[in-house]
C-alpha atoms as a PDB file:
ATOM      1  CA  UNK A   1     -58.488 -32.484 -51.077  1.00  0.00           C
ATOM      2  CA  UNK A   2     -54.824 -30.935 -50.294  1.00  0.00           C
ATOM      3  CA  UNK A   3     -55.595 -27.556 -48.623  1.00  0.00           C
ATOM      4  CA  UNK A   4     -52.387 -24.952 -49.457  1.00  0.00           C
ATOM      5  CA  UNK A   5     -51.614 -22.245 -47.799  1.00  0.00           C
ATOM      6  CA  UNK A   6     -50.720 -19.051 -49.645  1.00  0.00           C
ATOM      7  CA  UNK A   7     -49.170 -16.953 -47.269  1.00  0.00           C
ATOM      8  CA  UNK A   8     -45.312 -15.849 -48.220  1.00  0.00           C
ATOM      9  CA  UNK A   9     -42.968 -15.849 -44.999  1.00  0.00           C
ATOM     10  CA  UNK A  10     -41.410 -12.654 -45.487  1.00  0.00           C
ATOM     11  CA  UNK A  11     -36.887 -13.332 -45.007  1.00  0.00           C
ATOM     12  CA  UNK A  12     -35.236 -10.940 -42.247  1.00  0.00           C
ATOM     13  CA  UNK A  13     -35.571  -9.412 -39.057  1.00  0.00           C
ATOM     14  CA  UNK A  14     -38.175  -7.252 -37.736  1.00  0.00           C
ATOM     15  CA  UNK A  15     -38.245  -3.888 -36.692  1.00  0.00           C
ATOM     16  CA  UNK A  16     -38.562  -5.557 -32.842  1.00  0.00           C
ATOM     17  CA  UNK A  17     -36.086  -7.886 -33.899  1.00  0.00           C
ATOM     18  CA  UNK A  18     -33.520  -5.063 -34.632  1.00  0.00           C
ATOM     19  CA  UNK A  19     -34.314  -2.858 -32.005  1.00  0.00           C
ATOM     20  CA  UNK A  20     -33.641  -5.559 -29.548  1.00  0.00           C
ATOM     21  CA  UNK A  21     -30.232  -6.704 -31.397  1.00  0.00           C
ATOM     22  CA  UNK A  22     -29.118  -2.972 -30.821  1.00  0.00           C
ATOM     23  CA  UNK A  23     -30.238  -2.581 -27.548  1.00  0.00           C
ATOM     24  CA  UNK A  24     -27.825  -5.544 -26.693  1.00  0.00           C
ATOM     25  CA  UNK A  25     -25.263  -4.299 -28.290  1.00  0.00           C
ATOM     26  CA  UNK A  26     -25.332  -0.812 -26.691  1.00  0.00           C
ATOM     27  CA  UNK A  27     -25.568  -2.155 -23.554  1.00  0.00           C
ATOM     28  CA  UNK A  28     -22.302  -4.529 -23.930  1.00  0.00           C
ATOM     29  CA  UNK A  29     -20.377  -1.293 -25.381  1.00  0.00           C
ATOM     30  CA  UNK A  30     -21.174   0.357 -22.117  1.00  0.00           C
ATOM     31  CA  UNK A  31     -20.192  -2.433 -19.862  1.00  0.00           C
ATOM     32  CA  UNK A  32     -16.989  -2.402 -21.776  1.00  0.00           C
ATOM     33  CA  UNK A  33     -16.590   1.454 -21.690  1.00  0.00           C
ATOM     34  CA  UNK A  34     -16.954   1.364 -18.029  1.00  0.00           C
ATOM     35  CA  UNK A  35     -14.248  -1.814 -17.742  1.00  0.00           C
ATOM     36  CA  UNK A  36     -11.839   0.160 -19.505  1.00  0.00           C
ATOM     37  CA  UNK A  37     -12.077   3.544 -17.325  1.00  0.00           C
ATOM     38  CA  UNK A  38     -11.561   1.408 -14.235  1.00  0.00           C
ATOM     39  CA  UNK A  39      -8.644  -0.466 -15.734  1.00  0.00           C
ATOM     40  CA  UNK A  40      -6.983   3.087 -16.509  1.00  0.00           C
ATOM     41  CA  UNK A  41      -8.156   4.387 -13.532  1.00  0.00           C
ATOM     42  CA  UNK A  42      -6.308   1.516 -11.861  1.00  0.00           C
ATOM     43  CA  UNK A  43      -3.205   1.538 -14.010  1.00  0.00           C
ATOM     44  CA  UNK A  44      -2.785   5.161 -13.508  1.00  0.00           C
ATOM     45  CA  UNK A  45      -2.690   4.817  -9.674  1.00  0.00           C
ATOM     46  CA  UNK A  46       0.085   1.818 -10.309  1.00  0.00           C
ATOM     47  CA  UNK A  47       2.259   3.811 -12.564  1.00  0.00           C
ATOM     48  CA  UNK A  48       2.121   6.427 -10.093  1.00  0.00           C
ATOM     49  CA  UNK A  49       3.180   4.827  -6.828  1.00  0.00           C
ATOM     50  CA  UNK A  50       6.156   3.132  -9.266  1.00  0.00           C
ATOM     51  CA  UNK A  51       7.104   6.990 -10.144  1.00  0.00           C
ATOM     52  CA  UNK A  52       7.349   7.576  -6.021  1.00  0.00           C
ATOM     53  CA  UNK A  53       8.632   4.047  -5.186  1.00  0.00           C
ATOM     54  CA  UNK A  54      11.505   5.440  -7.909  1.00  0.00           C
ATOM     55  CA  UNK A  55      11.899   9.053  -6.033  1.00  0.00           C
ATOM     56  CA  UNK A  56      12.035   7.196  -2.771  1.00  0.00           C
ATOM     57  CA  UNK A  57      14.839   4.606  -3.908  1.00  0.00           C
ATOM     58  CA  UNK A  58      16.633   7.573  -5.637  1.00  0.00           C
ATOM     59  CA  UNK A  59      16.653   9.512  -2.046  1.00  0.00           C
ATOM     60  CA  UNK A  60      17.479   6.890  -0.249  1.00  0.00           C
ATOM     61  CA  UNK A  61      20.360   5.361  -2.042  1.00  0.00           C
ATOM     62  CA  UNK A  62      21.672   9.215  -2.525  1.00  0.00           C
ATOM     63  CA  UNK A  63      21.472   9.149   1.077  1.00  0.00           C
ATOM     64  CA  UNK A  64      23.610   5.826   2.120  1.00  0.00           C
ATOM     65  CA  UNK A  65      25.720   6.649  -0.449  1.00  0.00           C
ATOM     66  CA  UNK A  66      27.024   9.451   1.587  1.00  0.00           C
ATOM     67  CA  UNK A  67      26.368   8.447   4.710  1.00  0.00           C
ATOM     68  CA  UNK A  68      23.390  11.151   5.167  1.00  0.00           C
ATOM     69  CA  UNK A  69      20.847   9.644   7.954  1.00  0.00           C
ATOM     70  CA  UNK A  70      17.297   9.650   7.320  1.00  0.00           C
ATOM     71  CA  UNK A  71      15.277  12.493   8.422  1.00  0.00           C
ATOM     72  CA  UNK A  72      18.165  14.797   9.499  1.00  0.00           C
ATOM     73  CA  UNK A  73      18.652  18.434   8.048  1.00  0.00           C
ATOM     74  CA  UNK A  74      21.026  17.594   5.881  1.00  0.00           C
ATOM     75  CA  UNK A  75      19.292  17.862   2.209  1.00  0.00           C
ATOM     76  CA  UNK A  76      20.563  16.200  -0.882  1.00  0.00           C
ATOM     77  CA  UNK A  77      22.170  18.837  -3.195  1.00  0.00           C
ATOM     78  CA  UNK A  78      19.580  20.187  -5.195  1.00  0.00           C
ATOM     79  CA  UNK A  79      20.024  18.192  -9.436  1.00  0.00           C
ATOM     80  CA  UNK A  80      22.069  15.140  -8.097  1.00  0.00           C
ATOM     81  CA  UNK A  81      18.772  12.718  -8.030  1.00  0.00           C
ATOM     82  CA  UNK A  82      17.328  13.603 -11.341  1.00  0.00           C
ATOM     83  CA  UNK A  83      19.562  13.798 -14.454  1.00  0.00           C
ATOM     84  CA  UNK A  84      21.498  11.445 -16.650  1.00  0.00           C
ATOM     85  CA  UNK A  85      23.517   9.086 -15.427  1.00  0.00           C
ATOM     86  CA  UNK A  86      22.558   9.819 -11.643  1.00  0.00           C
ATOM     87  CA  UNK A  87      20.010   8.176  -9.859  1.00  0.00           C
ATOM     88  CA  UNK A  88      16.662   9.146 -11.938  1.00  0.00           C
ATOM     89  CA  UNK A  89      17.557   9.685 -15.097  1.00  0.00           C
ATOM     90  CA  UNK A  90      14.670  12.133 -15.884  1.00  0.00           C
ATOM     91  CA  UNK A  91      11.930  13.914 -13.337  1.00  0.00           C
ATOM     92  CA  UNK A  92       9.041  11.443 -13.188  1.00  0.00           C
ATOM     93  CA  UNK A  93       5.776  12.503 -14.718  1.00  0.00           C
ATOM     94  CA  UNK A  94       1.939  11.500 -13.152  1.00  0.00           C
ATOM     95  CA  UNK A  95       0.324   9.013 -15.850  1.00  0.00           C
ATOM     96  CA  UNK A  96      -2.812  10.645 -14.579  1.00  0.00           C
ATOM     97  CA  UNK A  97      -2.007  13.758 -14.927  1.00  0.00           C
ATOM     98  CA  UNK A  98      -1.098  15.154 -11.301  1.00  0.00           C
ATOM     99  CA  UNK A  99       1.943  16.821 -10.366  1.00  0.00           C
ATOM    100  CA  UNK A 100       4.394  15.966  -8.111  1.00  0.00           C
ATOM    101  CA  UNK A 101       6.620  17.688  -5.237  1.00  0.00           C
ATOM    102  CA  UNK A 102       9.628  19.165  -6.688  1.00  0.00           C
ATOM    103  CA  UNK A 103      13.091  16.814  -6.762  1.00  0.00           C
ATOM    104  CA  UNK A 104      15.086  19.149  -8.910  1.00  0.00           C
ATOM    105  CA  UNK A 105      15.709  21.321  -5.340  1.00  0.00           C
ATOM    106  CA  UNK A 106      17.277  20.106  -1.690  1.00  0.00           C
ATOM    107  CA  UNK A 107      15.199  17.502  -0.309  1.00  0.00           C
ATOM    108  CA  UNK A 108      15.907  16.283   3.047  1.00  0.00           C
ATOM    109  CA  UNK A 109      15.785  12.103   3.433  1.00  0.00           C
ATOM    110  CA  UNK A 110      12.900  11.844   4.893  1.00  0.00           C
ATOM    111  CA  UNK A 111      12.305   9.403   8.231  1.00  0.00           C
ATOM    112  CA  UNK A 112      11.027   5.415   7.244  1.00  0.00           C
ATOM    113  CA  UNK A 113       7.680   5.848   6.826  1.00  0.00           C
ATOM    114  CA  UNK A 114       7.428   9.131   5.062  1.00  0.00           C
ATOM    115  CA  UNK A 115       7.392  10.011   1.451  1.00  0.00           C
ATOM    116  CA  UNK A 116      10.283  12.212  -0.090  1.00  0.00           C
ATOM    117  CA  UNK A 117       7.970  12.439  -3.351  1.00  0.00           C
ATOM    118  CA  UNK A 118       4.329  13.142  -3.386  1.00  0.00           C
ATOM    119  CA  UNK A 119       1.236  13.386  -5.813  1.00  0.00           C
ATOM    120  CA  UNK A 120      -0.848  16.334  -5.774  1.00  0.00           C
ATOM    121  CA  UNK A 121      -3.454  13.235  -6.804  1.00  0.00           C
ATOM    122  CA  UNK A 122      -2.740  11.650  -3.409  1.00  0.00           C
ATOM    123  CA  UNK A 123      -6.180  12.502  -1.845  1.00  0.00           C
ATOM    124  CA  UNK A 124      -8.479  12.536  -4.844  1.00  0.00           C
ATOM    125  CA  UNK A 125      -7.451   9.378  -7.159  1.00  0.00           C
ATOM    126  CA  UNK A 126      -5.691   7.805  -4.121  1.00  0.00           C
ATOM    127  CA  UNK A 127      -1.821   7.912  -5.991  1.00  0.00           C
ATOM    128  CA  UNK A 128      -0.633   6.837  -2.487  1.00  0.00           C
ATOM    129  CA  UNK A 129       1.124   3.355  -1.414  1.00  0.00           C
ATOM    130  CA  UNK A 130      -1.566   1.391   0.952  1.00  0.00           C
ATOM    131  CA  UNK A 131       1.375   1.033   3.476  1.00  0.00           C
ATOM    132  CA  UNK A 132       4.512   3.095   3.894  1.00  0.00           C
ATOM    133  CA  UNK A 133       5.843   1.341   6.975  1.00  0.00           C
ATOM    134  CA  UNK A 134       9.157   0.095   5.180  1.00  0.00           C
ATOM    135  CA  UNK A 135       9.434   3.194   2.792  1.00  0.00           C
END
């Protein structure tokens, strides 16, 4: 005698089942959410030291260009660095938001080692070059 059995497997997922499945997801979502703020967090900072490695290049070639030495008095006429067809071509702007020191004024080319641009982000999201020694 063939015994049968008459229970139906029911097709689909459980509640369980989908609670885990969403669970899972959520938790990749938030992985990738907090991948993405450090990767922005990160470019940020890069685009920012580019910005003062700019300024600085822009001072600095102003400055052999006539003959000023670094970290004397004499200032750079205030709206030859920043402007079309001079050295920047417009004023650089924080990608995170800072601000940075004026170069539309007189800035004096600063000594090696010092910036002639700074972020007011410097301290807080670290907008700073690890090493100035040959800037």
């Amino acid at each position: 005698m063939k015994l049968t059995n008459n229970t139906k497997r029911a097709k689909g997922m459980t509640l369980l089942e989908l609670t885990v499945v969403i669970l899972v997801l959520l938790s990749l979502i938030s992985i990738l959410f907090i991948g993405a703020r450090a990767w922005k967090k990160g470019s940020d900072r890069a685009g920012c030291i580019m910005n003062i490695r700019n300024a600085q290049q822009a001072v600095r070639s102003y400055a052999n260009m006539y003959n000023i030495p670094n970290g004397t008095n004499t200032q750079v006429p205030a709206g030859e660095l920043v402007g079309a067809g001079k050295f920047l071509e417009t004023a650089p702007v924080c990608p995170a938001g800072g601000s940075y020191t004026d170069l539309t004024g007189a800035i004096t080319p600063p000594a090696v080692g010092t910036l002639a641009m700074t972020c007011s982000l410097a301290t807080s999201e670290n907008h700073v070059p690890d090493d100035l020694q040959g800037w």
